[in-house]
Protein backbone atom coordinates (compact mmCIF):
# COMPACT_ATOMS: atom_id res chain seq x y z
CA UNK A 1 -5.95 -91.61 -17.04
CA UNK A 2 -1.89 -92.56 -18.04
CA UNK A 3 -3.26 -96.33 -19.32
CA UNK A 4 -6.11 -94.46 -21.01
CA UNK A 5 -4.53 -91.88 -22.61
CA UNK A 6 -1.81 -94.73 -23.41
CA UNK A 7 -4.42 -97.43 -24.91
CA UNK A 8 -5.94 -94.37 -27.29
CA UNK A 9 -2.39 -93.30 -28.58
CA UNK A 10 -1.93 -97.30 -29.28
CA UNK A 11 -4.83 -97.63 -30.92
CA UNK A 12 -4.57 -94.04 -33.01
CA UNK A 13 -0.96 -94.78 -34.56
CA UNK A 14 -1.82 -98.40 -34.43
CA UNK A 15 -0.82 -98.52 -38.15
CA UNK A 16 1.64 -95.68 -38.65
CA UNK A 17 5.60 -96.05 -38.55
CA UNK A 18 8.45 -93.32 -37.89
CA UNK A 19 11.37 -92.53 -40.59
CA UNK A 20 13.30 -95.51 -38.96
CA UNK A 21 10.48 -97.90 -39.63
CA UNK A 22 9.97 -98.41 -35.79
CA UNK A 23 6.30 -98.15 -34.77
CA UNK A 24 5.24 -94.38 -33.87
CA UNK A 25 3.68 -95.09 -30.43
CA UNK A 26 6.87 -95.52 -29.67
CA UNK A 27 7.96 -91.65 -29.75
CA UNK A 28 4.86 -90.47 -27.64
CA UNK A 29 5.39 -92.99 -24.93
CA UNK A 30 9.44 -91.43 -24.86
CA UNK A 31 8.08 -87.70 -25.04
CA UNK A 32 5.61 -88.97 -21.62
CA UNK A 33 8.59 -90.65 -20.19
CA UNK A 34 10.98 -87.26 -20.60
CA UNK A 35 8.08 -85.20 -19.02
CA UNK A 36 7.97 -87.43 -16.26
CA UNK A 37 11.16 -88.46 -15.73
CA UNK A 38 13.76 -85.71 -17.25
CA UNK A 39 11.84 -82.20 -17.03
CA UNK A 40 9.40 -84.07 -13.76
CA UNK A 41 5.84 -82.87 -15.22
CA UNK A 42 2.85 -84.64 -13.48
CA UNK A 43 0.25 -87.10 -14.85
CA UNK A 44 -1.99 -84.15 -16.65
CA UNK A 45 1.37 -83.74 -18.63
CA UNK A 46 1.93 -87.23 -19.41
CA UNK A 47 -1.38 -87.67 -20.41
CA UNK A 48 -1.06 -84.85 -22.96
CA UNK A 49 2.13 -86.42 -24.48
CA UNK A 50 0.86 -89.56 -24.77
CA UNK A 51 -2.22 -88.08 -27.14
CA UNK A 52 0.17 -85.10 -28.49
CA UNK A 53 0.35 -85.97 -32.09
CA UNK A 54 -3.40 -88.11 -32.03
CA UNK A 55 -5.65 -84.65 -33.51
CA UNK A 56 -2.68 -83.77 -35.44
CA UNK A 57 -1.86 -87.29 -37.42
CA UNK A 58 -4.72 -89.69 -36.52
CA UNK A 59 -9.00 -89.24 -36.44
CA UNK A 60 -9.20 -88.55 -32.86
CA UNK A 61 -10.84 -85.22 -32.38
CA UNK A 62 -10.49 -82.45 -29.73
CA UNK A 63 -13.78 -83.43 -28.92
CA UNK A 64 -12.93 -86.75 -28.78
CA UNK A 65 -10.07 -85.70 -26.13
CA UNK A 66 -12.21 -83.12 -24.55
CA UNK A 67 -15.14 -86.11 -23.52
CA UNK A 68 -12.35 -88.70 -22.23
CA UNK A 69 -10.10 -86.62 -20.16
CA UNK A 70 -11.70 -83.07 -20.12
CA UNK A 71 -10.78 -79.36 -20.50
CA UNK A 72 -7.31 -79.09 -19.09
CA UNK A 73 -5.99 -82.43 -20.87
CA UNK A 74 -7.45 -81.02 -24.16
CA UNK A 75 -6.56 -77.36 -24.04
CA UNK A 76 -2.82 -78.92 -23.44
CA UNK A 77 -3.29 -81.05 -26.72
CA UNK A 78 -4.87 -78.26 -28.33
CA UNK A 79 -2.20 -76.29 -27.51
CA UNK A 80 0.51 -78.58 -29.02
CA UNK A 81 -1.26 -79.12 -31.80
CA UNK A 82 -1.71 -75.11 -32.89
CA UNK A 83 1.96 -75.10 -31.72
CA UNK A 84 3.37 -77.69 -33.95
CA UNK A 85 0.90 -76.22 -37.16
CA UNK A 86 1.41 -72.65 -36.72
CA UNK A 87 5.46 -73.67 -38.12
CA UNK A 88 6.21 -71.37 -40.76
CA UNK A 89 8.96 -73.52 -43.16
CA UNK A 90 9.36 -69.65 -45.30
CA UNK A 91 10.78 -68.29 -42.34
CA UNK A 92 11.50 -71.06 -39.52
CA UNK A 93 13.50 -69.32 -36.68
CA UNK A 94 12.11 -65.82 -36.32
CA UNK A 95 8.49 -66.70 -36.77
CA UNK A 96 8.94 -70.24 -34.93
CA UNK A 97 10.43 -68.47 -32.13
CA UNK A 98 7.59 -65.96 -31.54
CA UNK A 99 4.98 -69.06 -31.97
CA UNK A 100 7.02 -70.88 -28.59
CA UNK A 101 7.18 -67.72 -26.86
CA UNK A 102 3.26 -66.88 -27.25
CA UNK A 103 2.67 -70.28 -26.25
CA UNK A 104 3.82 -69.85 -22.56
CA UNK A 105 0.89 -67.21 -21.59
CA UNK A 106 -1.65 -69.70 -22.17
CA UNK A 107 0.32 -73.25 -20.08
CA UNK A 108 3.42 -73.23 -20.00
CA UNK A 109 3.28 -77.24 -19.56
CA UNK A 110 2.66 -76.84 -23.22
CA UNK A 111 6.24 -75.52 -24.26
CA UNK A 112 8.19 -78.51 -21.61
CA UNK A 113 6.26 -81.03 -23.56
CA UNK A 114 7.19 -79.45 -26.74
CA UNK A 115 10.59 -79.33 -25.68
CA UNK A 116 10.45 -83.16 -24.73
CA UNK A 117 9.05 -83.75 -28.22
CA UNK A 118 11.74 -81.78 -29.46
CA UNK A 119 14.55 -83.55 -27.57
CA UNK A 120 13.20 -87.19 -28.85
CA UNK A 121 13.14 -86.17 -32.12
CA UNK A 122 16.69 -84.81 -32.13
CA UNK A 123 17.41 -88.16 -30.15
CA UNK A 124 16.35 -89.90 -32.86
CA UNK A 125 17.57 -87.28 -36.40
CA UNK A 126 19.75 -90.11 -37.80
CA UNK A 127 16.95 -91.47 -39.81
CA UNK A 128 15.66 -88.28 -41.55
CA UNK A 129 17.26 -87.13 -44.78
CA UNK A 130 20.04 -84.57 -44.49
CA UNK A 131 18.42 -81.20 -45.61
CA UNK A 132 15.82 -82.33 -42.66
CA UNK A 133 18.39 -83.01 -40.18
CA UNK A 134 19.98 -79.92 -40.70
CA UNK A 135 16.68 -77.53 -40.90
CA UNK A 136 15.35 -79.18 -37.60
CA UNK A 137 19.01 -78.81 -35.77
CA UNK A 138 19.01 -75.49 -36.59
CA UNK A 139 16.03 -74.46 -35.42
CA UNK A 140 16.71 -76.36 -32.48
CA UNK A 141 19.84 -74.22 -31.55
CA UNK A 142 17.83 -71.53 -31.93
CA UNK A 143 14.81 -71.84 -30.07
CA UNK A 144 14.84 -74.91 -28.16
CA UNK A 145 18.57 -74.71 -26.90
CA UNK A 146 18.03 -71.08 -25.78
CA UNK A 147 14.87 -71.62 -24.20
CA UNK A 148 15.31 -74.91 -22.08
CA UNK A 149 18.11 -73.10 -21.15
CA UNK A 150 15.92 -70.06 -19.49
CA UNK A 151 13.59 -72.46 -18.01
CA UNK A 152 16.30 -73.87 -16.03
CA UNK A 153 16.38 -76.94 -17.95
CA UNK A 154 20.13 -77.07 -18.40
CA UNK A 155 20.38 -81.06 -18.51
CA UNK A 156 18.07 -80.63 -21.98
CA UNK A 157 19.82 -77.92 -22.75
CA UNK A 158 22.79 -79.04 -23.36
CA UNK A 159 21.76 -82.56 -25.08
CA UNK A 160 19.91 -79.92 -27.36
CA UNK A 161 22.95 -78.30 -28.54
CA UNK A 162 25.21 -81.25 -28.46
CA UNK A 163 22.71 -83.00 -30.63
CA UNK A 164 22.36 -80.27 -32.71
CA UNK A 165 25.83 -79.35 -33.30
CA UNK A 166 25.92 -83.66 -34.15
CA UNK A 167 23.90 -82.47 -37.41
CA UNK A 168 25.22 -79.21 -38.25
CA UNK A 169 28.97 -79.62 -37.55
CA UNK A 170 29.56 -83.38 -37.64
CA UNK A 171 33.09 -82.56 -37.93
CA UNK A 172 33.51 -80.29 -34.56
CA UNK A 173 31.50 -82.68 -32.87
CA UNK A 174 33.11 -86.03 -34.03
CA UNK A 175 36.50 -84.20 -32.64
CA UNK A 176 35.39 -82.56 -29.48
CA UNK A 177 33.60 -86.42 -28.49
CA UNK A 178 37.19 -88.08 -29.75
CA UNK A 179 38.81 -85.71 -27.56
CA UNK A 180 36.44 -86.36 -24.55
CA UNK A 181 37.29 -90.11 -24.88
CA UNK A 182 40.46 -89.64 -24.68
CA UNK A 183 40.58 -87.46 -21.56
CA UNK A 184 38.22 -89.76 -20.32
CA UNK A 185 40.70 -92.23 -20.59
CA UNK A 186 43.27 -90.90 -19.26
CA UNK A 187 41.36 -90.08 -15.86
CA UNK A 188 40.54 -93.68 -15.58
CA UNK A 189 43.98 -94.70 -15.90
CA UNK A 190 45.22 -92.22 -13.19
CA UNK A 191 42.22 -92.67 -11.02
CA UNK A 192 43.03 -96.84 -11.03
CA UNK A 193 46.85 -95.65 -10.68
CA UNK A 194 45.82 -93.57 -7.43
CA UNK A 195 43.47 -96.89 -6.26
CA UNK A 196 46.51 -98.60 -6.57
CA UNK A 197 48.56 -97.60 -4.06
């Protein structure tokens, strides 16, 4: 079902490109390998990131989805799909917030590949413009941060809000990773000092 799933995605954003001008397949075969390998979601999940943005961006249906893999593969999609439409850009984090929350009654496999997309995309923020960056890292320390971080997803967690606080306070972050260099520099002095002897 993975190569399936895969060989669709291929062929649905055969012709579409992300921001950086890379090819888009790219960024649903990351989100699969996140699930998988990061958060450790199964092969139903990696199925449904593979196809996560097909309904939403390409002409594959939920029907389409629904016939190839059946009901549990498609209610995922489906469910990513309403997720990532339901945005409200008037009022991003309140709103936003509620949509993610509501989403965990129905599969809650449907919020950890969100928050995969959601980590890629902040993985990969230099390329947007910087109104874009900033509105998506925001939101991110809002909702994503907050709620990897109550799923017990602390590892994504804290790339959220490191990433996030890249965007919104390049300054703070530029010192605090200057600073981190340095101490990490130090320790590798004294640790080779210690070897030493």
């Amino acid at each position: 079902m993975i190569r399936q799933a895969y060989e669709i995605a291929v062929q649905a954003h055969s012709k579409q490109r992300r921001k950086s001008g890379e090819p888009y397949i790219l960024h649903p075969i990351e989100v699969a390998r996140i699930c998988a390998e990061e958060i450790g979601l199964g092969p139903t999940a990696v199925v449904a990131a593979l196809l996560h943005d097909v309904v939403e961006d390409t002409d594959v249906s939920l029907d389409d989805i629904k016939k190839q893999f059946g009901d549990k593969i498609c209610r995922l999609v489906d469910g990513l799909t309403k997720l990532d439409s339901s945005y409200n850009s008037e009022n991003p984090q309140a709103e936003n917030f509620k949509k993610v929350l509501s989403t965990l009654n129905s599969d809650v496999r449907v919020v950890l590949i969100k928050m995969a997309d959601r980590l890629h995309n902040m993985r990969t923020l230099g390329s947007m413009k910087r109104e874009k960056q900033l509105k998506i890292a925001s939101e991110t320390s809002y909702i994503y941060a907050p709620l990897a971080h109550r799923l017990g997803l602390y590892n994504i967690k804290s790339q959220l809000e490191d990433l996030g606080l890249k965007y919104t306070e390049p300054a703070v972050y530029n010192d605090i990773v200057s600073k981190i260099k340095e101490t990490k520099e130090e320790q590798d002095a004294y640790i080779k000092d210690i070897s030493d002897i």
